[in-house]
PDB file of N, CA and C in Angstrom:
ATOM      1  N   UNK A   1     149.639 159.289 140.110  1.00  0.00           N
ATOM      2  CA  UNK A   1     148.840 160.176 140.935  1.00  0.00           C
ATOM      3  C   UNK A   1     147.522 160.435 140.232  1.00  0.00           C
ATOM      4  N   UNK A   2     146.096 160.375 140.806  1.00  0.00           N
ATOM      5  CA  UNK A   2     145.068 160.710 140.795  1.00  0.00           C
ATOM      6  C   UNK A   2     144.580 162.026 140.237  1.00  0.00           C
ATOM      7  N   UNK A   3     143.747 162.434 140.234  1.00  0.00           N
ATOM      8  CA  UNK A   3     142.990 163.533 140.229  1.00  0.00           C
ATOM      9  C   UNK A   3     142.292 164.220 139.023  1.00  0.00           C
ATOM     10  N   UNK A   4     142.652 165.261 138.899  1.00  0.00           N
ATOM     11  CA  UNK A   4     141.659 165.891 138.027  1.00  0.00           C
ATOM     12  C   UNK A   4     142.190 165.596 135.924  1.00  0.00           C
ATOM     13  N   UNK A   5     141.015 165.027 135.562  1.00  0.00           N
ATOM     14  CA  UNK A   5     141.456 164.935 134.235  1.00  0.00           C
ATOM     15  C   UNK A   5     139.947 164.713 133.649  1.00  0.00           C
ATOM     16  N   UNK A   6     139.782 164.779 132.347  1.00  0.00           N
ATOM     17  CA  UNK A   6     138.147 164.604 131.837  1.00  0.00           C
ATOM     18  C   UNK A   6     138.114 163.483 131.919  1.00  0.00           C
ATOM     19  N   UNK A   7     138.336 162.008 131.729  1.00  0.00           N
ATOM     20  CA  UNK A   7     137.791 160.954 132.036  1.00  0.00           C
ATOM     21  C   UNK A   7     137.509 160.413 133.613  1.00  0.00           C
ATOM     22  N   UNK A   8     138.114 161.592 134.594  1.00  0.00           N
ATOM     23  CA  UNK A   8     137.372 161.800 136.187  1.00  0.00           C
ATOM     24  C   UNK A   8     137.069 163.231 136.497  1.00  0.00           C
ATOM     25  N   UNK A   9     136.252 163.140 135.579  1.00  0.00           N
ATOM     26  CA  UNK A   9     135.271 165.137 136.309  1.00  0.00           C
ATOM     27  C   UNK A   9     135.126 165.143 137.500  1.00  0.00           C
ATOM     28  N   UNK A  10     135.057 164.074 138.169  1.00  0.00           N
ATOM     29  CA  UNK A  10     134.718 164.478 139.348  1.00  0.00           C
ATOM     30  C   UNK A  10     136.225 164.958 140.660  1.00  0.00           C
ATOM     31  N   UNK A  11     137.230 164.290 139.765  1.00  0.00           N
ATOM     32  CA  UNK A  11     138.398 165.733 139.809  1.00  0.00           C
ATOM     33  C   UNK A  11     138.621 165.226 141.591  1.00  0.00           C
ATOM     34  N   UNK A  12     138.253 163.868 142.038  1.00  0.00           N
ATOM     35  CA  UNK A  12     138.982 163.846 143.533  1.00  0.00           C
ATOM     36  C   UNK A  12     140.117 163.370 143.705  1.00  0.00           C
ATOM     37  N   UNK A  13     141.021 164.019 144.562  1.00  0.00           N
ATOM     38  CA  UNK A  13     142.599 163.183 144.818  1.00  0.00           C
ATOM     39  C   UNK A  13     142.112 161.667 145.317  1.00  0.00           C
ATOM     40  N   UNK A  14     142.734 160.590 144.966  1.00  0.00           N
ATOM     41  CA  UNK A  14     142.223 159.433 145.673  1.00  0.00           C
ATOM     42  C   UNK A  14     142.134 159.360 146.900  1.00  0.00           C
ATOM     43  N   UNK A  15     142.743 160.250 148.022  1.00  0.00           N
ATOM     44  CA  UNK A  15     142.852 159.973 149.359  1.00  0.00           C
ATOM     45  C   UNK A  15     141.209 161.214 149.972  1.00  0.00           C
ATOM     46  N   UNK A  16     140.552 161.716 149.038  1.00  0.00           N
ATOM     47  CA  UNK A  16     139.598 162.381 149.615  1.00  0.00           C
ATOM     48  C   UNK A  16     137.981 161.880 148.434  1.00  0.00           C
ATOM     49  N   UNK A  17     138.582 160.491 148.239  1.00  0.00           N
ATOM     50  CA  UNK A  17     137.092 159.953 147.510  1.00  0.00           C
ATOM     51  C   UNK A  17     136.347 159.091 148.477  1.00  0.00           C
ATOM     52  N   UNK A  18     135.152 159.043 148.149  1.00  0.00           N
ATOM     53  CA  UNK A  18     134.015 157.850 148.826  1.00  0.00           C
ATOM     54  C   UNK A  18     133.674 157.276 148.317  1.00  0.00           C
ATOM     55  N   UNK A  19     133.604 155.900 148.929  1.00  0.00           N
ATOM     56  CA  UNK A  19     132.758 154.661 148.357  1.00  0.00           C
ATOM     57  C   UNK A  19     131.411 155.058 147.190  1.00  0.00           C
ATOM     58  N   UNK A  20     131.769 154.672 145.700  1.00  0.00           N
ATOM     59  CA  UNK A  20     130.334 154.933 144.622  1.00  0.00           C
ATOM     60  C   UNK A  20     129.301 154.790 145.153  1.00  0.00           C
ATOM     61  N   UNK A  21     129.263 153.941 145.912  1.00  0.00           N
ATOM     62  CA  UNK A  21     128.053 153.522 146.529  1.00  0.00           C
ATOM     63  C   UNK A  21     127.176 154.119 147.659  1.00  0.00           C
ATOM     64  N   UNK A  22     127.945 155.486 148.298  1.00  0.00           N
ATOM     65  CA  UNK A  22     128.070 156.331 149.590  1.00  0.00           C
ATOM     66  C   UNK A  22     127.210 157.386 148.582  1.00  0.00           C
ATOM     67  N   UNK A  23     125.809 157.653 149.067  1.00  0.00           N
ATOM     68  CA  UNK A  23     125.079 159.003 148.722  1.00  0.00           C
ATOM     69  C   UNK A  23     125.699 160.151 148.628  1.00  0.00           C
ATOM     70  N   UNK A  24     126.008 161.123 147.875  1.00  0.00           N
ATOM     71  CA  UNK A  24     126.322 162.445 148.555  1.00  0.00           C
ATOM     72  C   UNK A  24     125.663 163.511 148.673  1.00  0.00           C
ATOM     73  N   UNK A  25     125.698 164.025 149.757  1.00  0.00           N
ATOM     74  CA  UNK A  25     124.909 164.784 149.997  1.00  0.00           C
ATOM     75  C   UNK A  25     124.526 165.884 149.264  1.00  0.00           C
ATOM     76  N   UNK A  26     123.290 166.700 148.689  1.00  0.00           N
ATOM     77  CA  UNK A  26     123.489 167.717 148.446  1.00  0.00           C
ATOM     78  C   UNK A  26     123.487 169.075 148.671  1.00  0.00           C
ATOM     79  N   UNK A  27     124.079 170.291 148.113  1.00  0.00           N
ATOM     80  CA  UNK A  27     124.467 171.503 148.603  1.00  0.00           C
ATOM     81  C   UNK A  27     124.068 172.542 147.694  1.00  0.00           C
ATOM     82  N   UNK A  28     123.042 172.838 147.752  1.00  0.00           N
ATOM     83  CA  UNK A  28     122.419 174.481 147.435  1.00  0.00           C
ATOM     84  C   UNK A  28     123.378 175.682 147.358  1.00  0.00           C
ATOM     85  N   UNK A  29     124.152 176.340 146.108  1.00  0.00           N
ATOM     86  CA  UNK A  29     125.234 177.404 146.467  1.00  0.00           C
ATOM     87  C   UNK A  29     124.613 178.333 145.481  1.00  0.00           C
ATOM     88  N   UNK A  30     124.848 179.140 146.045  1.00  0.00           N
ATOM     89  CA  UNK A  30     124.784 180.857 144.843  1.00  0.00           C
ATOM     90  C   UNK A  30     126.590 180.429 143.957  1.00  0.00           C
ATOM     91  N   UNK A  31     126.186 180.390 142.582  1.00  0.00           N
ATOM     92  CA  UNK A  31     127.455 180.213 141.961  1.00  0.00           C
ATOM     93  C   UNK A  31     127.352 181.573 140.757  1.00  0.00           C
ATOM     94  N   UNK A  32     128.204 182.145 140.794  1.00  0.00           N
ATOM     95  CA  UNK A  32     128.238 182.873 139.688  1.00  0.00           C
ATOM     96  C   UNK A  32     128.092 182.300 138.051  1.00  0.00           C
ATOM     97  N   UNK A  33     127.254 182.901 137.246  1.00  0.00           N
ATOM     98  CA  UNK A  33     127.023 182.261 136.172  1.00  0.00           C
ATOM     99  C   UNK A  33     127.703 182.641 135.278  1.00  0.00           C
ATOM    100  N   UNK A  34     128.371 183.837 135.344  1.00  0.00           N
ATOM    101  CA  UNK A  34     129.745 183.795 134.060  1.00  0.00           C
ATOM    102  C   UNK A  34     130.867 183.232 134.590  1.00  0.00           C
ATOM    103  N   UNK A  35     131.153 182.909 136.139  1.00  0.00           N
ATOM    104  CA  UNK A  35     132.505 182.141 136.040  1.00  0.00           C
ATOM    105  C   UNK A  35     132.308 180.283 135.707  1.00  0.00           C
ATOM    106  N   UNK A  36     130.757 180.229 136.457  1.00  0.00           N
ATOM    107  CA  UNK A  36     130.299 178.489 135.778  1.00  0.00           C
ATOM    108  C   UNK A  36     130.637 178.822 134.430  1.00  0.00           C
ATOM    109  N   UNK A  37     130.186 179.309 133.756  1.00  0.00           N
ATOM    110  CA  UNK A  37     130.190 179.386 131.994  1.00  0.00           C
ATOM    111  C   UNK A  37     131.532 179.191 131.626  1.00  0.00           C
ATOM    112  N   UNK A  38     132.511 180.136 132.154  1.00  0.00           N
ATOM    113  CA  UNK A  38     133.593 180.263 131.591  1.00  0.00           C
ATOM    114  C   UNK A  38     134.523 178.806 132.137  1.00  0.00           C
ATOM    115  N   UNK A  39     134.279 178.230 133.208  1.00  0.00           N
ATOM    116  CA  UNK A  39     134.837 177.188 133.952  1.00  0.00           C
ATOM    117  C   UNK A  39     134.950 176.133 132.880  1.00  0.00           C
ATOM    118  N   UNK A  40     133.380 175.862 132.617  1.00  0.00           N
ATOM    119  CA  UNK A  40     132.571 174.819 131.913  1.00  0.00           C
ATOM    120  C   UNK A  40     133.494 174.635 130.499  1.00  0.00           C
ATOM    121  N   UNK A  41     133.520 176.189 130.042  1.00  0.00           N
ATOM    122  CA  UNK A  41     134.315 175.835 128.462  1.00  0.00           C
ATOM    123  C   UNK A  41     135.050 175.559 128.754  1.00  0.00           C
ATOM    124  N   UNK A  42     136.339 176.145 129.515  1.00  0.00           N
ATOM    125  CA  UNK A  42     137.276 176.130 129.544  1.00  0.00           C
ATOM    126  C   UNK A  42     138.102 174.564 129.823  1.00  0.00           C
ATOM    127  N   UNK A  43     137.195 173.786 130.587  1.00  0.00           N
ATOM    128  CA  UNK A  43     137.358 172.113 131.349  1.00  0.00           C
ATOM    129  C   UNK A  43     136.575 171.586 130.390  1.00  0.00           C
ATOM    130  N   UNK A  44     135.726 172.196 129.177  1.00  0.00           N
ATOM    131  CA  UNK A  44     135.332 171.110 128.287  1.00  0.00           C
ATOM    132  C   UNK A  44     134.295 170.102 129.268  1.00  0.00           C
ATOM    133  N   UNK A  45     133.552 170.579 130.252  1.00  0.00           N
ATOM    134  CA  UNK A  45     132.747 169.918 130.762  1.00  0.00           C
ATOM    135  C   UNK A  45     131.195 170.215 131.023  1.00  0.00           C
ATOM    136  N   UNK A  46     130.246 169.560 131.259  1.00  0.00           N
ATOM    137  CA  UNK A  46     128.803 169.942 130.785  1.00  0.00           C
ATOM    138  C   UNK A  46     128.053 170.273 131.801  1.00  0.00           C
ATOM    139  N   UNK A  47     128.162 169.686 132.852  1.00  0.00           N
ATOM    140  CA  UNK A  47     127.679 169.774 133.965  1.00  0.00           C
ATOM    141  C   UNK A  47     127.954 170.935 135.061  1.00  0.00           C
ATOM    142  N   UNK A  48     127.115 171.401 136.121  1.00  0.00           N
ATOM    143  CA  UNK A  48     127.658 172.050 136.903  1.00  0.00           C
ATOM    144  C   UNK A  48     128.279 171.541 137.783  1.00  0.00           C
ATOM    145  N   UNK A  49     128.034 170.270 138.241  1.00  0.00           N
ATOM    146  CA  UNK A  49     128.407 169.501 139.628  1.00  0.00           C
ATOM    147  C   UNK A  49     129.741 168.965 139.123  1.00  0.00           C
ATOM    148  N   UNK A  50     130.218 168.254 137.807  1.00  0.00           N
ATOM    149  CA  UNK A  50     130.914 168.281 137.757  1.00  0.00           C
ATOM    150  C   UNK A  50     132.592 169.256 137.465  1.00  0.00           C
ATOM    151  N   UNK A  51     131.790 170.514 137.370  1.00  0.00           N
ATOM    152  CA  UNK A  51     132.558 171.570 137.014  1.00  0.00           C
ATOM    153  C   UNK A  51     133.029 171.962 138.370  1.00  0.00           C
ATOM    154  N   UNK A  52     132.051 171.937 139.283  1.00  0.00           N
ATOM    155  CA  UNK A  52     132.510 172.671 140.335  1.00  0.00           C
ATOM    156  C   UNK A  52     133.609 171.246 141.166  1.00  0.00           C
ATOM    157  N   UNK A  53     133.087 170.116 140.860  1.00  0.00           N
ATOM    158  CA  UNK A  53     134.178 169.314 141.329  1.00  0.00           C
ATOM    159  C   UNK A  53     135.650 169.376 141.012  1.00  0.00           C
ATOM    160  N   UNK A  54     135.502 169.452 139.859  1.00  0.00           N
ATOM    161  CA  UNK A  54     137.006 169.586 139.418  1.00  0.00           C
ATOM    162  C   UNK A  54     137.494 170.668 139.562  1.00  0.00           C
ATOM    163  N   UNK A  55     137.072 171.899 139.734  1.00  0.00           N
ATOM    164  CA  UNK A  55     137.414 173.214 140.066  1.00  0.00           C
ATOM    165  C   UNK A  55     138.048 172.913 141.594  1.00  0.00           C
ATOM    166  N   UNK A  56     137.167 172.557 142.765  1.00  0.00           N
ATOM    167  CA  UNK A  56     137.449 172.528 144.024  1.00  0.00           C
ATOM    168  C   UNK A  56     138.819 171.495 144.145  1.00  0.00           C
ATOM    169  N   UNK A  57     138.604 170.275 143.373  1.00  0.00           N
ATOM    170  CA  UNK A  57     139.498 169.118 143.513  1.00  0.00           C
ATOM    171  C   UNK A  57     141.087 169.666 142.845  1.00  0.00           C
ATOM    172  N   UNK A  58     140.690 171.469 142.087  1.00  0.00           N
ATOM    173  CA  UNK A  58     142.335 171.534 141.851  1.00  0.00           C
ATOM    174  C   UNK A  58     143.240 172.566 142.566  1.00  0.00           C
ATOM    175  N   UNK A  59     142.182 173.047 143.296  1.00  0.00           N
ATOM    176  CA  UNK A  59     141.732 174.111 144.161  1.00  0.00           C
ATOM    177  C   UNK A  59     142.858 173.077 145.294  1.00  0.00           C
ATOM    178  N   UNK A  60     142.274 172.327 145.911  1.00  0.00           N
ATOM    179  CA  UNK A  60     142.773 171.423 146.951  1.00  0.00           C
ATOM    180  C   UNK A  60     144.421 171.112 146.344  1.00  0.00           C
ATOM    181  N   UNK A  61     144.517 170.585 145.536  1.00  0.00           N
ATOM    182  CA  UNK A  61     145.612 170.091 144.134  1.00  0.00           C
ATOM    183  C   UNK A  61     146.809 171.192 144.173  1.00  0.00           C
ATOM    184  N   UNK A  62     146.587 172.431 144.117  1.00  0.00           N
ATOM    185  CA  UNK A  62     147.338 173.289 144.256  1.00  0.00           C
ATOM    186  C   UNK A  62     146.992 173.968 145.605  1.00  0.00           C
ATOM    187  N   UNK A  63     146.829 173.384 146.403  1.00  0.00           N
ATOM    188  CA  UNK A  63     147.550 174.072 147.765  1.00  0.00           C
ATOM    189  C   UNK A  63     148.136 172.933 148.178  1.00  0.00           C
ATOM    190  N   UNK A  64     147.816 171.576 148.056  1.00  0.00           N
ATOM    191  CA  UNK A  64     148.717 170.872 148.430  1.00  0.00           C
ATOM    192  C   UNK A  64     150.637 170.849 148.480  1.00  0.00           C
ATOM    193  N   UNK A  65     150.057 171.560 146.555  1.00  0.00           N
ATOM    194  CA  UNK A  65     152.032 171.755 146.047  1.00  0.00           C
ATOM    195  C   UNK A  65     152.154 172.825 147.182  1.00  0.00           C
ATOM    196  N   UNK A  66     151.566 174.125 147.073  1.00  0.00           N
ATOM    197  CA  UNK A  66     151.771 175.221 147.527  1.00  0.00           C
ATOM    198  C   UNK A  66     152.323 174.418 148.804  1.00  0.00           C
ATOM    199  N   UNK A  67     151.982 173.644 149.343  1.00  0.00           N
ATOM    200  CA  UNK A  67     152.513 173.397 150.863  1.00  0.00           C
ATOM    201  C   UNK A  67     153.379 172.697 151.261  1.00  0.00           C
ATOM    202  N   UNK A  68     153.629 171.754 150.068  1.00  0.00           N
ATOM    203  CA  UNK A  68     154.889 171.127 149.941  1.00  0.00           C
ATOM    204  C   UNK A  68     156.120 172.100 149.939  1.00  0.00           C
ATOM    205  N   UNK A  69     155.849 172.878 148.579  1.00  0.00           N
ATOM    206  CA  UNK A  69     157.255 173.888 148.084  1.00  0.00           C
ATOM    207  C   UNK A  69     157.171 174.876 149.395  1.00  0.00           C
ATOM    208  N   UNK A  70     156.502 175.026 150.343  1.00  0.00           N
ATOM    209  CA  UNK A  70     156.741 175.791 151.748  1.00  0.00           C
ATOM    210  C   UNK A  70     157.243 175.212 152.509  1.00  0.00           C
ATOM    211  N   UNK A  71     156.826 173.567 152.717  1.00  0.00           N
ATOM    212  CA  UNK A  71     157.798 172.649 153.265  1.00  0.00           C
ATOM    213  C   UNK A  71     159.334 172.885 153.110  1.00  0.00           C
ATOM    214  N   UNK A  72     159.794 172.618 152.027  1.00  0.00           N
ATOM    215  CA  UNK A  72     160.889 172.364 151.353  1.00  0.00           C
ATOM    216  C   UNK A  72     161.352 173.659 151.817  1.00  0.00           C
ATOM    217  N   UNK A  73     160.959 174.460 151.480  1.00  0.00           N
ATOM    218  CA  UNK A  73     161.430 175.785 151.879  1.00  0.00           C
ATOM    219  C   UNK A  73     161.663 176.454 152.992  1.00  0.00           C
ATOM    220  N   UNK A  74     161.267 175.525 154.195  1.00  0.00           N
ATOM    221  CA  UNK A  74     161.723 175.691 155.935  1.00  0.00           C
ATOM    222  C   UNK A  74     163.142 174.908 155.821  1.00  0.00           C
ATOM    223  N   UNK A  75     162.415 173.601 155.158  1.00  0.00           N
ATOM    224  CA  UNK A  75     163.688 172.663 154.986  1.00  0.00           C
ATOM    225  C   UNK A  75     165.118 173.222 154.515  1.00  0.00           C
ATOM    226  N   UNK A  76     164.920 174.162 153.504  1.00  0.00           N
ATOM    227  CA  UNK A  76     166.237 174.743 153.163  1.00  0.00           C
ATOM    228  C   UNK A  76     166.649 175.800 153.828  1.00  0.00           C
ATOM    229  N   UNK A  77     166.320 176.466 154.179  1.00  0.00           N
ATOM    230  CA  UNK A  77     166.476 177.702 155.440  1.00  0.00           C
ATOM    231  C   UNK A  77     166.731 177.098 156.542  1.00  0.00           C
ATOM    232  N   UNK A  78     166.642 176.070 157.370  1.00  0.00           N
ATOM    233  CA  UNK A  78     166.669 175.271 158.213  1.00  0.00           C
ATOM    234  C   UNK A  78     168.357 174.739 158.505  1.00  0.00           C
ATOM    235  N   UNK A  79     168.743 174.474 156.931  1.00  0.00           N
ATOM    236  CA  UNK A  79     170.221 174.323 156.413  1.00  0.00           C
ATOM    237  C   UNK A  79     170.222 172.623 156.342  1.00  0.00           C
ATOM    238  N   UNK A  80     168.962 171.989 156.214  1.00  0.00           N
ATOM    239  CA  UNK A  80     168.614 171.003 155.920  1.00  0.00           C
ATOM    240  C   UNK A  80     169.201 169.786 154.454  1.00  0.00           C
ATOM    241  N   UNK A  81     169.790 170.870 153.740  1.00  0.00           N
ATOM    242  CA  UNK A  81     170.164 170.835 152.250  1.00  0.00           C
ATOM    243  C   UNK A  81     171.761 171.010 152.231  1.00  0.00           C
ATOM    244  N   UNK A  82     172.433 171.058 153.562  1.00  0.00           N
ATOM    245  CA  UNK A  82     174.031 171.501 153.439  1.00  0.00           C
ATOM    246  C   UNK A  82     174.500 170.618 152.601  1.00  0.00           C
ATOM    247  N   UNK A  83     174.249 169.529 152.504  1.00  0.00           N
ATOM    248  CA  UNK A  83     175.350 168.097 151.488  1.00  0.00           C
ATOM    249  C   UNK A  83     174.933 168.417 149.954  1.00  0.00           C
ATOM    250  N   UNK A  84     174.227 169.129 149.739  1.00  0.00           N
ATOM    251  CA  UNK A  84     173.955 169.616 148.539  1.00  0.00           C
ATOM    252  C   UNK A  84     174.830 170.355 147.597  1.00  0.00           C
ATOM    253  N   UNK A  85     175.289 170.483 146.480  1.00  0.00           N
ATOM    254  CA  UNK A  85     175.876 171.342 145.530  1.00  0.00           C
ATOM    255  C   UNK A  85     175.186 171.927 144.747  1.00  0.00           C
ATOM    256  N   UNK A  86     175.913 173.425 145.243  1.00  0.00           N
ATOM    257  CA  UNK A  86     175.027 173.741 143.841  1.00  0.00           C
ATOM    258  C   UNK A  86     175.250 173.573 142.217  1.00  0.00           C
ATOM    259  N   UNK A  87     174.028 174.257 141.596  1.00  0.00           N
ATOM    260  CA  UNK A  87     173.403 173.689 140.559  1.00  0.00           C
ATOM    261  C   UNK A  87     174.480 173.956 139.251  1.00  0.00           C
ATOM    262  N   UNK A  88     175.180 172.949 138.662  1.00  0.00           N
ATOM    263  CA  UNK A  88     175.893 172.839 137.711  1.00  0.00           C
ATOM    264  C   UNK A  88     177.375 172.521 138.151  1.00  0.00           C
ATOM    265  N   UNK A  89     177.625 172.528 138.789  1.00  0.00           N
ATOM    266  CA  UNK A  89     179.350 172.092 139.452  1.00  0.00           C
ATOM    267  C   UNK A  89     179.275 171.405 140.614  1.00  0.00           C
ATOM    268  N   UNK A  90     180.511 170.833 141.196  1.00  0.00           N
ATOM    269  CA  UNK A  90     180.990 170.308 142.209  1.00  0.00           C
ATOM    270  C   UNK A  90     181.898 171.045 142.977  1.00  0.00           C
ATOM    271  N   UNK A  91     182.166 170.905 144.310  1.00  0.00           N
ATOM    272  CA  UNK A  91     182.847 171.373 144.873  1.00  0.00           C
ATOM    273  C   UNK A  91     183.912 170.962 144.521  1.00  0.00           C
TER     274      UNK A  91
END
């Protein structure tokens, strides 16, 4: 699996990257300058564009899980999981 690590600051899941070669556009934001600062150390990264990439790209990263483990979690309420044992014994 893809995504955010320092040798890809730019921190995209593979299924939401564009062609290198595809311009991107740019975007003018009011960013707070002690949470850039603190971002920056903290990811060991230099840039703002890339800070805020990898910030957003984990941002995305963890709601994905978040939506999985909600998945799973209709799934088991559902009674989706009956052939299951529980955890440490057998029936």
């Amino acid at each position: 699996m893809g995504g955010m690590t320092r040798e890809n600051p730019s921190g995209r899941p593979e299924d939401l990257s564009v062609p290198v070669s595809a311009p991107l556009p740019k975007t003018v934001t009011d960013v707070d300058d002690a949470l850039l600062a603190e971002a920056q150390l903290r990811l060991g990264l230099v840039t703002e564009s890339d800070t805020v990439n990898l910030a957003l790209a984990g941002l995305i990263t963890e709601q994905r899980r978040l939506d999985a483990v909600e998945s799973e979690l209709r799934r088991y309420r559902n009674g989706q999981f009956t052939s299951l044992h529980p955890a440490g014994g057998r029936p």
